[in-house]
C-alpha atoms as a PDB file:
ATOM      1  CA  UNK A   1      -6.600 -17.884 -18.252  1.00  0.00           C
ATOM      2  CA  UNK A   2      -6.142 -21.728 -17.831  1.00  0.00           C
ATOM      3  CA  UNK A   3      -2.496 -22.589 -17.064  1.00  0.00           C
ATOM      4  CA  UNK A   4      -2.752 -25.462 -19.673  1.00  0.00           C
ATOM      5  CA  UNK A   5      -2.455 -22.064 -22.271  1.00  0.00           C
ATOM      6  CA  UNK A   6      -0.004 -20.133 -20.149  1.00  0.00           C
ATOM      7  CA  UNK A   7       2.403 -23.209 -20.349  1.00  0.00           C
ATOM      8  CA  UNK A   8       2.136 -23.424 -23.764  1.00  0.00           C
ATOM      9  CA  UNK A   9       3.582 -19.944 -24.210  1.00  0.00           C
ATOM     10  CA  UNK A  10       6.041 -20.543 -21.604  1.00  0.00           C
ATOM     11  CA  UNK A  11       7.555 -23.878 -22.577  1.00  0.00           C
ATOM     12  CA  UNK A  12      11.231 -22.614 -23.474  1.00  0.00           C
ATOM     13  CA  UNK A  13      14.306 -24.464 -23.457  1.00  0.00           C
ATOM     14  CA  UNK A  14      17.356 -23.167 -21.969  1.00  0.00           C
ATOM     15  CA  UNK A  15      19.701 -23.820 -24.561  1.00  0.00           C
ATOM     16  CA  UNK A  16      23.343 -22.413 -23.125  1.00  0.00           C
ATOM     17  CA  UNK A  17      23.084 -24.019 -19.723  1.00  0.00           C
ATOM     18  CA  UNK A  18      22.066 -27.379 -22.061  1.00  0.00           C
ATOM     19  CA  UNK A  19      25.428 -26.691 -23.875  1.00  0.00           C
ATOM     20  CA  UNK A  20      27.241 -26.640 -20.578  1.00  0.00           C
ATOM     21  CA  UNK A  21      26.096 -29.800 -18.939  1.00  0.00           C
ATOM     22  CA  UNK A  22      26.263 -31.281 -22.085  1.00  0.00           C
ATOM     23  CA  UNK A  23      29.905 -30.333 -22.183  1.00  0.00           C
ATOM     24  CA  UNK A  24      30.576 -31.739 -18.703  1.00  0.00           C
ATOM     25  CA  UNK A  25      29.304 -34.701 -19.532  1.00  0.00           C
ATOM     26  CA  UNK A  26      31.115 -35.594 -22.425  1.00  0.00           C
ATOM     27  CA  UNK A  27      34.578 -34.339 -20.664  1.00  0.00           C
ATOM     28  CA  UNK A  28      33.523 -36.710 -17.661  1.00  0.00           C
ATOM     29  CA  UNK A  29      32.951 -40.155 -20.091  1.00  0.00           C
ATOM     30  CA  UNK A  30      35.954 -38.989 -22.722  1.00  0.00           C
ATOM     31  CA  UNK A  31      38.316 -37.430 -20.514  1.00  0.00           C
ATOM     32  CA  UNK A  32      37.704 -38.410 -16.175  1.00  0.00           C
ATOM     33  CA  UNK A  33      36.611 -41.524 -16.202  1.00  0.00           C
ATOM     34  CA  UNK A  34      39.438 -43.211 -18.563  1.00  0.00           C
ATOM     35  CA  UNK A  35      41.871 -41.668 -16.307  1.00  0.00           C
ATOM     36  CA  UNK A  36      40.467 -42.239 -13.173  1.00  0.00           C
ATOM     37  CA  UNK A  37      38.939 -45.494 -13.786  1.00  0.00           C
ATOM     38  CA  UNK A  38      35.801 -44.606 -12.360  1.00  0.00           C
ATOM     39  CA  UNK A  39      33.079 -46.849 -11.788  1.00  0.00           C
ATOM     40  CA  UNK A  40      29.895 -47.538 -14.049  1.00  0.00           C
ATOM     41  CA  UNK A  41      27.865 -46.514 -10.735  1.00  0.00           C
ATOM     42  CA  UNK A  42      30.072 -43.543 -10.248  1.00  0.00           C
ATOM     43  CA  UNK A  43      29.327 -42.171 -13.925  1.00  0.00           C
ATOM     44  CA  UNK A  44      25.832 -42.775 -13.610  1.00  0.00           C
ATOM     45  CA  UNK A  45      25.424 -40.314 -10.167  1.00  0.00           C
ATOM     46  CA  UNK A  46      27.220 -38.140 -12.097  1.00  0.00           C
ATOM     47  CA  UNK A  47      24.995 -38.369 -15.255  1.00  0.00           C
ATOM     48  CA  UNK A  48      22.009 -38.391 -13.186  1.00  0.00           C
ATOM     49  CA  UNK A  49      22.926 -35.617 -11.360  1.00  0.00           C
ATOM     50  CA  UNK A  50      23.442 -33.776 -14.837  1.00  0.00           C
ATOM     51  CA  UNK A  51      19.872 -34.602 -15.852  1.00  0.00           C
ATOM     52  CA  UNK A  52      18.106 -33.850 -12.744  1.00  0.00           C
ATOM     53  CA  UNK A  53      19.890 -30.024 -12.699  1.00  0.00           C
ATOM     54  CA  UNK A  54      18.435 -29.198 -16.166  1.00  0.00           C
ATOM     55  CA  UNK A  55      15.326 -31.409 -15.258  1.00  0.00           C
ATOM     56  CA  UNK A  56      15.109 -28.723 -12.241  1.00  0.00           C
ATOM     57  CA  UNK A  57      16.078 -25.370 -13.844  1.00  0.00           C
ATOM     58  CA  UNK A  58      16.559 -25.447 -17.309  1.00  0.00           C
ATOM     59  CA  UNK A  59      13.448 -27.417 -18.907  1.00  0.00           C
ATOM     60  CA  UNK A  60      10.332 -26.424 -19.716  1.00  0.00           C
ATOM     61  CA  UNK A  61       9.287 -28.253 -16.807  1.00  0.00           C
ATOM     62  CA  UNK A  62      10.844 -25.989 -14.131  1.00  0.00           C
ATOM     63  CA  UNK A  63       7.762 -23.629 -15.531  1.00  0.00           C
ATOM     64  CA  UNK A  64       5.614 -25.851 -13.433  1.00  0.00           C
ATOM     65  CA  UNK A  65       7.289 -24.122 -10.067  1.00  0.00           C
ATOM     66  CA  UNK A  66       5.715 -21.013 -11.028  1.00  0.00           C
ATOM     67  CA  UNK A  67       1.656 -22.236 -10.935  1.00  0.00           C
ATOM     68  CA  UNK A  68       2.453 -24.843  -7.845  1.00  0.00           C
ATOM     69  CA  UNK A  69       4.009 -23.984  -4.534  1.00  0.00           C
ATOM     70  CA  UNK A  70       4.450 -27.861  -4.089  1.00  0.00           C
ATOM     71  CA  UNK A  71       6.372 -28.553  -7.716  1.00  0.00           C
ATOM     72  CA  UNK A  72       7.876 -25.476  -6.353  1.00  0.00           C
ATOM     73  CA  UNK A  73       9.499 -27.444  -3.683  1.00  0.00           C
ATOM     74  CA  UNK A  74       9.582 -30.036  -5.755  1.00  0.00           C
ATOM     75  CA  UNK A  75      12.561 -28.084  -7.627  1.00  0.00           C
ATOM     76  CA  UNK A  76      14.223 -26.666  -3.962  1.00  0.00           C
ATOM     77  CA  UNK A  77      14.301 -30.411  -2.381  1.00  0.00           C
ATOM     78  CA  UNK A  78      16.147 -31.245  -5.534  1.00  0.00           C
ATOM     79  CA  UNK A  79      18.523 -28.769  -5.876  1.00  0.00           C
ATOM     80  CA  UNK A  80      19.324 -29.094  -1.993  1.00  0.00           C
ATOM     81  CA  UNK A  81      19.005 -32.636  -1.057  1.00  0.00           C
ATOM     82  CA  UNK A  82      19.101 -34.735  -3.895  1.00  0.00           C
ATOM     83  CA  UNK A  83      21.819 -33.456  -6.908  1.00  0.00           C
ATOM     84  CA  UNK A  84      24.484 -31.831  -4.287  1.00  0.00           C
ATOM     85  CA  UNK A  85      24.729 -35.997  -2.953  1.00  0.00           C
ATOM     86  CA  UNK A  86      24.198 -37.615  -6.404  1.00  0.00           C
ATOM     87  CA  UNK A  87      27.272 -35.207  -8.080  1.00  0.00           C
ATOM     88  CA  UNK A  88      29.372 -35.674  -5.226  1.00  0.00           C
ATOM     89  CA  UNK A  89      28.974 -39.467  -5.775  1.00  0.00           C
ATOM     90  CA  UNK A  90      29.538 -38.927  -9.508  1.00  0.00           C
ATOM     91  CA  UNK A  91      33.082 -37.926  -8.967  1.00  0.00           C
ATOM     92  CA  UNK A  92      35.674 -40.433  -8.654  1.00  0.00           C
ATOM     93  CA  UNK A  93      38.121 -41.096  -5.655  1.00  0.00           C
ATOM     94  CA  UNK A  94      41.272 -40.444  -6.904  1.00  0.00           C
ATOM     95  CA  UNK A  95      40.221 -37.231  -8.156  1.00  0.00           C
ATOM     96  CA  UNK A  96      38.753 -36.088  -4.985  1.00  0.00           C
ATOM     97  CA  UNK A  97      42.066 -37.245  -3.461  1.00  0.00           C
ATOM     98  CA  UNK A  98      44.141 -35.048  -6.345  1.00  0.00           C
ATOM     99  CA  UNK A  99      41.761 -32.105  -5.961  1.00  0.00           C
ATOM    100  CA  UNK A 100      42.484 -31.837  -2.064  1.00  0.00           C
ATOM    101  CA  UNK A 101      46.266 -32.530  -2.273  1.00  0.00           C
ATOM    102  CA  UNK A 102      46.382 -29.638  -4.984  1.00  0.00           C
ATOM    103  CA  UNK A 103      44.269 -26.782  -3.727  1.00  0.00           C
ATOM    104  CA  UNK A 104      44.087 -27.766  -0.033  1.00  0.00           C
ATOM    105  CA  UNK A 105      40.576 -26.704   0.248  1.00  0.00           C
ATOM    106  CA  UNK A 106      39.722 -28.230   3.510  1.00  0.00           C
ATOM    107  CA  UNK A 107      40.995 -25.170   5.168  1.00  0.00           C
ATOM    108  CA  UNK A 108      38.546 -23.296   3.029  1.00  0.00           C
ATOM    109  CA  UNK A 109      35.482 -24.985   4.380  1.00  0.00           C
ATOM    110  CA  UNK A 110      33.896 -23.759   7.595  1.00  0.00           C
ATOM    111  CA  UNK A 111      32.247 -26.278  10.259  1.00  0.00           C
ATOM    112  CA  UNK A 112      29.254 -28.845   8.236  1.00  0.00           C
ATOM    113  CA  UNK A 113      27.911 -28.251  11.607  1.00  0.00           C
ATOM    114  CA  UNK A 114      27.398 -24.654  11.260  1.00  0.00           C
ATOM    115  CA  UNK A 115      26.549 -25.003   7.507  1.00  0.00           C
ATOM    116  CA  UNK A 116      23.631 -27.157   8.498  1.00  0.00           C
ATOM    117  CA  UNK A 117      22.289 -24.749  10.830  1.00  0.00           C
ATOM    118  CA  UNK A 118      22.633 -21.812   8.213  1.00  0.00           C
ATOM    119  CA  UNK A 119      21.177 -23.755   5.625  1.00  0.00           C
ATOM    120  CA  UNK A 120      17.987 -24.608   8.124  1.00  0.00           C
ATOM    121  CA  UNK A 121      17.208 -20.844   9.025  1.00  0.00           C
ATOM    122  CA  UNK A 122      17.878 -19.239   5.307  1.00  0.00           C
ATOM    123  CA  UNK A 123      15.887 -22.093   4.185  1.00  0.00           C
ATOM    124  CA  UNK A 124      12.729 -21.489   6.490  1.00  0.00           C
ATOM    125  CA  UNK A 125      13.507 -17.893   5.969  1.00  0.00           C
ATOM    126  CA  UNK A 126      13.023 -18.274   2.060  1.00  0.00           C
ATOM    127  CA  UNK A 127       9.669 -19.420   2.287  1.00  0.00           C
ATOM    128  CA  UNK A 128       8.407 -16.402   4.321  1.00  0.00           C
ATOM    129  CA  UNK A 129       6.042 -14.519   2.317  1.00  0.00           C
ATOM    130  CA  UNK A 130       7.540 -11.247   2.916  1.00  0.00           C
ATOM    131  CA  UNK A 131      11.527 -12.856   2.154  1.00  0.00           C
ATOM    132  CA  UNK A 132       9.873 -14.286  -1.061  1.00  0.00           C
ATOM    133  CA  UNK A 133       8.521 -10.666  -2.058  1.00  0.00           C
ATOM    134  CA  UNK A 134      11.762  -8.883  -1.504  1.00  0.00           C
ATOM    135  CA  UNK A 135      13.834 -11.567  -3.062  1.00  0.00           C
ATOM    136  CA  UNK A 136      11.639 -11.707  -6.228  1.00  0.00           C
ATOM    137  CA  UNK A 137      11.493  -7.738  -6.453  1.00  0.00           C
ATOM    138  CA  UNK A 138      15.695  -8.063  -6.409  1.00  0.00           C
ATOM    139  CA  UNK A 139      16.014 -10.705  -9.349  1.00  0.00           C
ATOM    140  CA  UNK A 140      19.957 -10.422  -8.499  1.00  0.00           C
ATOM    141  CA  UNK A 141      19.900 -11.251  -4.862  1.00  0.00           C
ATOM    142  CA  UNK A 142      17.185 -13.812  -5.408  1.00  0.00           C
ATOM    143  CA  UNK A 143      19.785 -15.835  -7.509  1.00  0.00           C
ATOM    144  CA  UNK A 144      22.787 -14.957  -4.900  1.00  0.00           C
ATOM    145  CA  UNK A 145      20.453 -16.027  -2.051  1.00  0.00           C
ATOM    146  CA  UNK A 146      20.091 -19.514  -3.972  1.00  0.00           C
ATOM    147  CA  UNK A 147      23.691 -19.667  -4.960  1.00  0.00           C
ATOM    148  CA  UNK A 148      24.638 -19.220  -0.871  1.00  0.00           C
ATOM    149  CA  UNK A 149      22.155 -22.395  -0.107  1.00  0.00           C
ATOM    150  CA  UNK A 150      22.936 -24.379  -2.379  1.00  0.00           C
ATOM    151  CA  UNK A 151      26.675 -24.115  -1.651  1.00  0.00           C
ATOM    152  CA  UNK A 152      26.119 -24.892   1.805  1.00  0.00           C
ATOM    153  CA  UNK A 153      23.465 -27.905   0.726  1.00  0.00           C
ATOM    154  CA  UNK A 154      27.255 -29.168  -0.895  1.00  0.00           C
ATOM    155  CA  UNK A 155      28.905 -28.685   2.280  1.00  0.00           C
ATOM    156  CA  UNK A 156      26.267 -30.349   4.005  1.00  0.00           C
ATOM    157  CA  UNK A 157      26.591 -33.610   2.324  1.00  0.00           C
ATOM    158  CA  UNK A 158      30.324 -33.310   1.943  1.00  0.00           C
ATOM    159  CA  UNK A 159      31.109 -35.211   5.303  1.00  0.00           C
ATOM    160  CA  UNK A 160      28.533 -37.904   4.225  1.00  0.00           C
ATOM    161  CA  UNK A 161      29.620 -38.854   1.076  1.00  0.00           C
ATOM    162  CA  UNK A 162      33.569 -37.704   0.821  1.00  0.00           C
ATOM    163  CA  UNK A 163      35.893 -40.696  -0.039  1.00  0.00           C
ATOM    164  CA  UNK A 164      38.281 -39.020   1.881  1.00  0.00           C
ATOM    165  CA  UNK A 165      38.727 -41.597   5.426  1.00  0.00           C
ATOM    166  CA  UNK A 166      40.010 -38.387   6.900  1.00  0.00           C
ATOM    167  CA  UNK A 167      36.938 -36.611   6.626  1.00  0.00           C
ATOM    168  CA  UNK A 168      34.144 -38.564   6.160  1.00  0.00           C
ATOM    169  CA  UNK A 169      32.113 -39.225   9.396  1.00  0.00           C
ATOM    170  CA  UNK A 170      31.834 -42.316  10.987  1.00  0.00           C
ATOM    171  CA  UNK A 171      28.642 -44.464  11.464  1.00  0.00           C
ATOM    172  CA  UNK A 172      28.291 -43.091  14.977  1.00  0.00           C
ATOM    173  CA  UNK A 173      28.985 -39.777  14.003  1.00  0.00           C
ATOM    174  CA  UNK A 174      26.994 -39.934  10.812  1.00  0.00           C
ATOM    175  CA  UNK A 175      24.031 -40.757  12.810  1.00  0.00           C
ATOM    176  CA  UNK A 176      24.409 -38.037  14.814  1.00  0.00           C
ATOM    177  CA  UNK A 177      24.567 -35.524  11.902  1.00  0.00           C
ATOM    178  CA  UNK A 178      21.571 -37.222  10.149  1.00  0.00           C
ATOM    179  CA  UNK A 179      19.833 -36.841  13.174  1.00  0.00           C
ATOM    180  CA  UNK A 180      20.329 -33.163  13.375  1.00  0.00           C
ATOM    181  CA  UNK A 181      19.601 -32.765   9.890  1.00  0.00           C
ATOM    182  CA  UNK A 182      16.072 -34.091  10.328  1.00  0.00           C
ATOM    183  CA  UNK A 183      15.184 -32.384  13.271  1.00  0.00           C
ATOM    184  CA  UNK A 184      16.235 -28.679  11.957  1.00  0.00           C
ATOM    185  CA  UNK A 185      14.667 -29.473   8.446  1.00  0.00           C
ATOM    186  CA  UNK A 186      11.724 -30.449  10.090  1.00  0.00           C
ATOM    187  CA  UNK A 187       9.863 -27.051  10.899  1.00  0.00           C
ATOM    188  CA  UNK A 188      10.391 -26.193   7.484  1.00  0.00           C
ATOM    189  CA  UNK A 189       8.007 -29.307   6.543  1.00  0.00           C
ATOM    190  CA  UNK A 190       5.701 -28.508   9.733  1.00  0.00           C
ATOM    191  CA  UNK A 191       5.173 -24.539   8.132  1.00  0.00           C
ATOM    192  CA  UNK A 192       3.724 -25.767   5.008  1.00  0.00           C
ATOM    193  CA  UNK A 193       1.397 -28.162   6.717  1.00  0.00           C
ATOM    194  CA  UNK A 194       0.334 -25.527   9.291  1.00  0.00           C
ATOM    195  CA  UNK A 195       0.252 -22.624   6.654  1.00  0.00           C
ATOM    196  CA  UNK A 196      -1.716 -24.304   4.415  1.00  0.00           C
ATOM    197  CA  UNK A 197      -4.948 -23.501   7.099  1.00  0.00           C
ATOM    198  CA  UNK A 198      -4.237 -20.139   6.936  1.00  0.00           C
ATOM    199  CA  UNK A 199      -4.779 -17.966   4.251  1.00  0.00           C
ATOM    200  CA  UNK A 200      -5.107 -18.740   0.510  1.00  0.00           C
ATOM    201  CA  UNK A 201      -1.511 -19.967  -0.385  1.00  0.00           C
ATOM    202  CA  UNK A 202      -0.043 -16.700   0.251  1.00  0.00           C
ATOM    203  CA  UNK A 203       3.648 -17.690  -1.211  1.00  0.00           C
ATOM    204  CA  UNK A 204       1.779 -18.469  -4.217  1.00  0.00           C
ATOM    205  CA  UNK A 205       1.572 -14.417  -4.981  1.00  0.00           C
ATOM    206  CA  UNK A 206       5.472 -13.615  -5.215  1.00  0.00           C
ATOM    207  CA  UNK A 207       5.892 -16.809  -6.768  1.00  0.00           C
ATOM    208  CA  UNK A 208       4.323 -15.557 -10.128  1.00  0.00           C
ATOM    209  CA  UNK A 209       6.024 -12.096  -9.715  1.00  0.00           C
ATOM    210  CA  UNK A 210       8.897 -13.056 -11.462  1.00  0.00           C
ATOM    211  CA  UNK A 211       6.731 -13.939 -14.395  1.00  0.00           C
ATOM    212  CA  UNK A 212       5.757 -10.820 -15.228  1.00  0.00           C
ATOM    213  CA  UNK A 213       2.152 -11.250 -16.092  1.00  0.00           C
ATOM    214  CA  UNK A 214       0.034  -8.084 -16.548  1.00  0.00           C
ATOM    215  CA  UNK A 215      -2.595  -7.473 -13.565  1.00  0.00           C
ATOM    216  CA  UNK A 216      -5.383  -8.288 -15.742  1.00  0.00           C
ATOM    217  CA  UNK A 217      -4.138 -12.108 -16.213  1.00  0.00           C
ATOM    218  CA  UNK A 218      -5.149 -14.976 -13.614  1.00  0.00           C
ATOM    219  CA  UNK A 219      -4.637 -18.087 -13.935  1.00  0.00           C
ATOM    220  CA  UNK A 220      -6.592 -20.838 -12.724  1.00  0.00           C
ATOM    221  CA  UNK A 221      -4.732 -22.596  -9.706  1.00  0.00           C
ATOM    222  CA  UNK A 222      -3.359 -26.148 -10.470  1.00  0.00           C
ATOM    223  CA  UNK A 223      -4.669 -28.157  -7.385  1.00  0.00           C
ATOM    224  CA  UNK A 224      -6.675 -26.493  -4.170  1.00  0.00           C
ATOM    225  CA  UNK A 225      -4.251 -24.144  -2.243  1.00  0.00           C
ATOM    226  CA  UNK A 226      -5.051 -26.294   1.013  1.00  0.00           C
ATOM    227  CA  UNK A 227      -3.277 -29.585  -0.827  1.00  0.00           C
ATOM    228  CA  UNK A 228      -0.846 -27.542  -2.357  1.00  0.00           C
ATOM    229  CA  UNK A 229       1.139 -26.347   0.685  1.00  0.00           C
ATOM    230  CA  UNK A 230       0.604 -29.958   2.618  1.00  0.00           C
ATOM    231  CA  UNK A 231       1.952 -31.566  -0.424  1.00  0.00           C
ATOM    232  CA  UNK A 232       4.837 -29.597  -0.399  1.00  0.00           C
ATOM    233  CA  UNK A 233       5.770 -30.164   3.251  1.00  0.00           C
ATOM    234  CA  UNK A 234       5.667 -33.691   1.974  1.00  0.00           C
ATOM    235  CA  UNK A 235       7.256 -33.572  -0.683  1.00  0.00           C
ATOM    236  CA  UNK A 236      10.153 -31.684   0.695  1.00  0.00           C
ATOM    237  CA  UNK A 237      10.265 -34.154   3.749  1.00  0.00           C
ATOM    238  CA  UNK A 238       9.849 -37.048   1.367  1.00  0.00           C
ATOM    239  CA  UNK A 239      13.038 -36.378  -0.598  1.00  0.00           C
ATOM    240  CA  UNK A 240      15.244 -35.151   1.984  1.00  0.00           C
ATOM    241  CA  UNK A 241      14.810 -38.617   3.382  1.00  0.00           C
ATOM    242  CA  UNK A 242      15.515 -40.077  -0.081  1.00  0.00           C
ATOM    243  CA  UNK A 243      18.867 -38.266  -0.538  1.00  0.00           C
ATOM    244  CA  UNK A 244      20.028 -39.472   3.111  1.00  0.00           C
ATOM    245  CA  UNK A 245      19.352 -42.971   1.568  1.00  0.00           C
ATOM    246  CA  UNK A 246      21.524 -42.149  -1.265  1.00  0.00           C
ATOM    247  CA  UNK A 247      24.400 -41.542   1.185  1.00  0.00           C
ATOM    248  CA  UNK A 248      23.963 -44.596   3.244  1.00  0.00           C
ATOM    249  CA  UNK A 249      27.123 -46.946   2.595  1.00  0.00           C
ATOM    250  CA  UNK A 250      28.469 -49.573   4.420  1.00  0.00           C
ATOM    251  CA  UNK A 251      31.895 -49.283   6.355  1.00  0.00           C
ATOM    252  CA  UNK A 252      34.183 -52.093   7.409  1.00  0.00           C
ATOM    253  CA  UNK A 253      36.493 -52.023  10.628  1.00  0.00           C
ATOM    254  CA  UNK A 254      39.408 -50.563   9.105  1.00  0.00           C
ATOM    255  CA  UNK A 255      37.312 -48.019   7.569  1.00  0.00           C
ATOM    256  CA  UNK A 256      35.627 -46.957  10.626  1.00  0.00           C
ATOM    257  CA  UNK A 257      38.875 -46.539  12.772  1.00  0.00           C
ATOM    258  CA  UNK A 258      40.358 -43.929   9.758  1.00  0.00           C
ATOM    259  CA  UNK A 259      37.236 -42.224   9.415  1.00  0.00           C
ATOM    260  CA  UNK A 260      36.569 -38.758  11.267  1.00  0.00           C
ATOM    261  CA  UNK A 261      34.517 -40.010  14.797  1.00  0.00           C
ATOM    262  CA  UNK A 262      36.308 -37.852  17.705  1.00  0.00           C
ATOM    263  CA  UNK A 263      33.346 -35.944  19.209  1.00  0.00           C
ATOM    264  CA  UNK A 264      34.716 -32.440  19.376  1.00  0.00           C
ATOM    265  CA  UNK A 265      31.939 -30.195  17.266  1.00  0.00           C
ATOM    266  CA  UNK A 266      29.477 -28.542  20.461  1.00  0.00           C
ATOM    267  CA  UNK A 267      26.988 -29.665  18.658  1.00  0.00           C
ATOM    268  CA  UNK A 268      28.177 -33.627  18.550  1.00  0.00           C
ATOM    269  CA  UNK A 269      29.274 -33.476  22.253  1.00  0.00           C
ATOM    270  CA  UNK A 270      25.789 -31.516  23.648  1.00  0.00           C
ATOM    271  CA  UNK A 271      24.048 -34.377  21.067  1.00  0.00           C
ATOM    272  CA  UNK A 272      25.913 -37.079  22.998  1.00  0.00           C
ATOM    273  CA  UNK A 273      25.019 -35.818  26.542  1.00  0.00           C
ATOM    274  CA  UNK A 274      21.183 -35.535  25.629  1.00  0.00           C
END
């Protein structure tokens, strides 16, 4: 079967999550911005950020990620490094301010440290072709396994982007952090390159599990399995780097001295010895 057809019987709108974000966006322009007099650049991260979530899971694009491995990771590099940033962004200062003097939720949050490196091996991990078969045979703890990363994808970019002085990292320490970002996203990237010389795109297989095709349906792959996997790894690497750009801001002096730059993560101090 050529996936031209098979899309055509797939293309399907998902209509209540629609509803939602359609919801949150109309309470953020009618209801949050007014009050916190948030910025036109502000409500547009937000919007964007909107967009891109439904663009990722909820159109009938997001059908694509079931015939490609690299639109596949086209969808996981934006749900992890570009719409955790961009809604972040979206939501005004004062109301992150109001949020953290009401619930006190920094003492919720473990180290962004130690969220980074948990993020880095369950991330790798995903893409093994034997995680990818379990988690697709186990709809349920596919979608809790997805729901764990991309909460700690949020706490990730929280230090990078929080208006918070207190704990936002400084341009030294920010640095740092980007630095280790890179380097333990990086194998991740380097597996699809290497992968894609051995074997026939073997994540490709669990990928259409979930589909539920009968055995006597193939379809046609989109672009040679070879290009596939080395255009995911550069894809993925691609827009990592772009959401790191989206968090690049400028600080001035005062800024700096407020903003959270004492060394005393392991990880910051063994980064500062090498």
């Amino acid at each position: 079967m050529d996936y031209k057809i098979f899309l055509a019987s797939q293309m399907v709108w998902n209509v209540p999550l629609f509803t939602v974000l359609v919801a949150l966006s109309i309470l953020y322009a009618l209801l949050i911005r007014p009050i916190t007099k948030a910025t036109l650049k502000k409500s547009l991260f937000f919007y964007v950020s909107m967009l891109l979530f439904y663009f990722a899971v909820g159109s009938p694009l997001a059908t694509l990620v079931h015939l490609s491995y690299s639109t596949h990771m086209i969808q996981m590099s934006l749900l992890f490094f570009i719409i955790p940033p961009l809604f972040l962004l979206g939501i005004p200062d004062s109301l992150f301010i109001h949020i953290r003097n009401r619930f006190h939720f920094r003492k919720l949050f473990i180290s962004p440290i130690i969220s980074l490196y948990l993020f880095a091996i369950f991330f790798f991990m995903y893409h093994l072709d034997e995680m990818l078969r379990l988690l697709v045979a186990n709809p349920l703890v596919h979608q809790g396994y997805i729901s764990v990363l991309m909460i700690l994808s949020f706490h990730i970019w929280w230090p990078l982007v929080i208006p918070d002085l207190t704990q936002r990292y400084c341009e030294g320490r920010r640095k740092l952090f980007i630095g280790l970002n890179g380097m333990l996203i990086t194998p991740a990237c380097l597996f699809f390159f290497l992968s894609s010389y051995f074997g026939n795109n073997p994540a490709l297989t669990p990928l259409t599990m979930q589909l539920c095709l009968p055995s006597t349906i193939t379809i046609s792959p989109m672009i040679d399995p070879i290009l596939d996997k080395q255009f995911a790894g550069f894809f993925m690497f691609g827009i990592h780097k772009l959401g790191l750009m989206l968090t690049a801001h400028k600080h001035d002096a005062l800024n700096e001295i407020k903003c959270l730059c004492p060394f005393t993560d392991r990880a910051f101090r063994y980064l500062r010895k090498g």
